[in-house]
N, C-alpha and C. Protein backbone atom coordinates (compact mmCIF):
# COMPACT_ATOMS: atom_id res chain seq x y z
N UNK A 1 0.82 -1.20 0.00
CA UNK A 1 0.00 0.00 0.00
C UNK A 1 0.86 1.26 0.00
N UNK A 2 2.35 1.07 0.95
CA UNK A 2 2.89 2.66 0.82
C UNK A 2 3.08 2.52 -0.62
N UNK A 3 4.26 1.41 -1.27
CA UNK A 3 4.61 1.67 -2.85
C UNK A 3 3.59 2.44 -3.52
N UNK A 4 2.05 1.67 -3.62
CA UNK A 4 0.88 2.23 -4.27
C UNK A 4 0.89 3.77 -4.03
N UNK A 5 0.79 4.13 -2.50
CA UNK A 5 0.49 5.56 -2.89
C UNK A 5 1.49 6.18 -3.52
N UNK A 6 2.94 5.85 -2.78
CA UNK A 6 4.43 6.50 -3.10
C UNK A 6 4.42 7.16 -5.11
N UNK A 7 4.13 5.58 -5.60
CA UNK A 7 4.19 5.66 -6.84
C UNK A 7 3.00 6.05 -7.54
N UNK A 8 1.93 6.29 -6.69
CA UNK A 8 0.38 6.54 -7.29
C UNK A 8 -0.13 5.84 -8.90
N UNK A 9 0.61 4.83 -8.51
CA UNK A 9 -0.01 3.25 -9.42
C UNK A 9 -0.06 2.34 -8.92
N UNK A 10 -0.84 1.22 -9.37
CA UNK A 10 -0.50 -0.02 -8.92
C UNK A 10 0.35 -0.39 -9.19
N UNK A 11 0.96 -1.26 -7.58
CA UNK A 11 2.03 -2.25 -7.87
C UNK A 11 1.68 -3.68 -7.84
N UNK A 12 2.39 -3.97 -8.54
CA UNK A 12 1.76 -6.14 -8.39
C UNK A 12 2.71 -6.19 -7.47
N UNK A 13 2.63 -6.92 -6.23
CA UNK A 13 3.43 -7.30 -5.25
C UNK A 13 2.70 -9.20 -5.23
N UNK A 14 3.39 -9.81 -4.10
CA UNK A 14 3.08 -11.26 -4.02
C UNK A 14 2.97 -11.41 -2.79
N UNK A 15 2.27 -12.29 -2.02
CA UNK A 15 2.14 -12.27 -0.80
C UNK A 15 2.21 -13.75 -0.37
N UNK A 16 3.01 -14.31 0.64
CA UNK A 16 2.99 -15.37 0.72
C UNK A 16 2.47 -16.01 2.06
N UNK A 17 1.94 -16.35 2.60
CA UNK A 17 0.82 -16.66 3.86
C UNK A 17 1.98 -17.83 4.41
N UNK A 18 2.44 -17.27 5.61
CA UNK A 18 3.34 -18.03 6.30
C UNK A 18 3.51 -17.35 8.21
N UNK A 19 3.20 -18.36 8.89
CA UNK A 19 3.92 -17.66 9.86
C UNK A 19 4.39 -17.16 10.67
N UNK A 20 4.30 -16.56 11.34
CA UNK A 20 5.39 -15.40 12.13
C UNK A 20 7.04 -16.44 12.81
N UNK A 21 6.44 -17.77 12.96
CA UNK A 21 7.04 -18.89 13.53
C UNK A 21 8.36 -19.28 12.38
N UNK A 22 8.19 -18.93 11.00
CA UNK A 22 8.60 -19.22 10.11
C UNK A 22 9.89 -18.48 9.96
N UNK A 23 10.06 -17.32 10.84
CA UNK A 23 10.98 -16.61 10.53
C UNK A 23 12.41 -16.57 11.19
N UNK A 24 12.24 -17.42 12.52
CA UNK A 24 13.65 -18.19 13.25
C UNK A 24 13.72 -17.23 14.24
N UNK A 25 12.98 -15.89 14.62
CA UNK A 25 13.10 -15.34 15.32
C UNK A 25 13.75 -15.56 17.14
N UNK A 26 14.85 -15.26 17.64
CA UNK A 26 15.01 -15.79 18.93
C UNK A 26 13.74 -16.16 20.20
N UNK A 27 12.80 -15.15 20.01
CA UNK A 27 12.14 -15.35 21.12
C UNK A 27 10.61 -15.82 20.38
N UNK A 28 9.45 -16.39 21.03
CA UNK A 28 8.17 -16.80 20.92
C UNK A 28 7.79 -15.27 20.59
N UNK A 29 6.82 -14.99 19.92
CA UNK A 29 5.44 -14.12 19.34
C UNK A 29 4.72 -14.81 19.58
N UNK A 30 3.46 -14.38 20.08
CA UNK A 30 2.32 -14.24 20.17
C UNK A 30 1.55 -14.74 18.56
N UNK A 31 1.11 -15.29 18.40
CA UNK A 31 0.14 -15.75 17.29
C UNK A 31 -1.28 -14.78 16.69
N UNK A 32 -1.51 -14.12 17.44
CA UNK A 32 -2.62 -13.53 17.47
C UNK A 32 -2.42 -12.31 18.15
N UNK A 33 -2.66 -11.46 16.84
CA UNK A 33 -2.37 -9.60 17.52
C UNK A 33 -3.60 -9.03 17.16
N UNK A 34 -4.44 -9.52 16.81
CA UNK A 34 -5.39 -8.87 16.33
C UNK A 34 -6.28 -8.15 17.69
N UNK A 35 -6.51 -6.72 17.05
CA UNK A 35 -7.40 -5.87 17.66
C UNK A 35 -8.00 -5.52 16.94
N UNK A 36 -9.77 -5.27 18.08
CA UNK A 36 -10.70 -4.58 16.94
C UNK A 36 -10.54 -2.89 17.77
N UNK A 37 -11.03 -2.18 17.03
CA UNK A 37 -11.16 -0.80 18.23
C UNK A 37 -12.19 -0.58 18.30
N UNK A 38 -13.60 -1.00 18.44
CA UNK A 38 -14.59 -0.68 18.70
C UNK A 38 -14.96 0.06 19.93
N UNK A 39 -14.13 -0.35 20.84
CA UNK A 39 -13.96 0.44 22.54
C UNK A 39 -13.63 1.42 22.13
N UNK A 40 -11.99 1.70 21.52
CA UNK A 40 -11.76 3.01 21.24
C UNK A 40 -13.04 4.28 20.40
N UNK A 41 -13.16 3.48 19.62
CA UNK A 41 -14.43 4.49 18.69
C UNK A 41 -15.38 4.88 19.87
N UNK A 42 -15.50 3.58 20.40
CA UNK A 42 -17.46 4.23 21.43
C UNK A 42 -16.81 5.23 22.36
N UNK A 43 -15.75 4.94 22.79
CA UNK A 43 -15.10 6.23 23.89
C UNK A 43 -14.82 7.25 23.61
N UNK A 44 -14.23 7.30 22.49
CA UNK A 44 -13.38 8.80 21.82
C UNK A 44 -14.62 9.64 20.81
N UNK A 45 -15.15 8.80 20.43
CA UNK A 45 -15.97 8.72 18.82
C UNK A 45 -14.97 9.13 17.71
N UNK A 46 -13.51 8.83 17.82
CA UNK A 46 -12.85 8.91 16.91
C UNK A 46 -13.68 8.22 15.66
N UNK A 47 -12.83 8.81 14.48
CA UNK A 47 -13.54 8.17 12.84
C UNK A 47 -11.69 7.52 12.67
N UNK A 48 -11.99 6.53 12.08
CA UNK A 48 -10.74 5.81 11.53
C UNK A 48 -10.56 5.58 10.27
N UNK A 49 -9.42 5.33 9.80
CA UNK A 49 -9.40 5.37 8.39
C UNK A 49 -9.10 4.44 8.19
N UNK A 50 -8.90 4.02 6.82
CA UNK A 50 -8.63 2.50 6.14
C UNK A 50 -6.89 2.37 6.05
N UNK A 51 -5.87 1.09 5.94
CA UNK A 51 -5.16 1.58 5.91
C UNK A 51 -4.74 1.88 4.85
N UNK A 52 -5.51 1.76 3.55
CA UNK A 52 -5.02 2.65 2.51
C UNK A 52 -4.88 4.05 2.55
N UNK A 53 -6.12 4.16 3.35
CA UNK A 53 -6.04 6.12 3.20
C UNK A 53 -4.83 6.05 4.25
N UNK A 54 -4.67 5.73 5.52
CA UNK A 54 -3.39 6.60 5.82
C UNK A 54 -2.21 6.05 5.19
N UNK A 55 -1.59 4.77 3.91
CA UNK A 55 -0.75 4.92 3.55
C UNK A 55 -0.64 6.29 2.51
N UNK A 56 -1.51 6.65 2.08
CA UNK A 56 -1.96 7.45 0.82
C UNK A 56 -1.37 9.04 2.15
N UNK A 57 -1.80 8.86 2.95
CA UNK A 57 -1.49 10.53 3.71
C UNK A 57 -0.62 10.36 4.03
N UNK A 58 0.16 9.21 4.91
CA UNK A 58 1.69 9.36 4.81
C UNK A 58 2.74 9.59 3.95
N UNK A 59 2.52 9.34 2.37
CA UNK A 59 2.96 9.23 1.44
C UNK A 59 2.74 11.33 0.84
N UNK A 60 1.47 11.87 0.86
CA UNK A 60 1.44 12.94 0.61
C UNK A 60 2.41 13.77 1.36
N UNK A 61 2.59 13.39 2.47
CA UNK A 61 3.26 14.45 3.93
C UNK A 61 4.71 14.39 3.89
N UNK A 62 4.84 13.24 3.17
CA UNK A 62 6.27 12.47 2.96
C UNK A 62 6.84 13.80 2.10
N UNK A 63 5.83 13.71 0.86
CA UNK A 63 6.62 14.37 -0.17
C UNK A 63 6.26 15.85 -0.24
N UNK A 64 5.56 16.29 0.41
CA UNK A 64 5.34 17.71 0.92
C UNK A 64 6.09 18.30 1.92
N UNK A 65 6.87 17.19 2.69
CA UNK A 65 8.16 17.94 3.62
C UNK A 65 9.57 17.69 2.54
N UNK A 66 9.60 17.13 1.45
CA UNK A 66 10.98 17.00 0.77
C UNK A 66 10.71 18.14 -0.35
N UNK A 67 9.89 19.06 -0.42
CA UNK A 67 9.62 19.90 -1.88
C UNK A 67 8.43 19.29 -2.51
């Protein structure tokens, strides 16, 4: 998603479904990181974005602080 916005085309990338165990890492991970924020929203009433849109705004801010 950053490439996509970076380059504001699609990129074909490949994704390979493996893991976290797969990677020889020294210590155990956790299997399961998943969070929902539904708490956060009902508390804050924050609005959230997708993570396309904030790769897409990181990518604008990126290149609006280099010129």
């Amino acid at each position: 998603m950053i490439a996509e916005a970076a380059l504001r085309q699609p990129v074909d990338v490949r994704v390979e479904t493996c893991s976290i165990n797969d990677f020889g890492l020294p210590e155990d991970r956790p299997l399961d990181v998943s969070m929902l924020p539904d708490k956060l929203v009902a508390a804050t009433g924050m609005a959230l974005m997708s993570p396309a849109e904030a790769c897409r705004r990181i990518c604008e801010r990126a290149l609006a602080a280099v010129g």
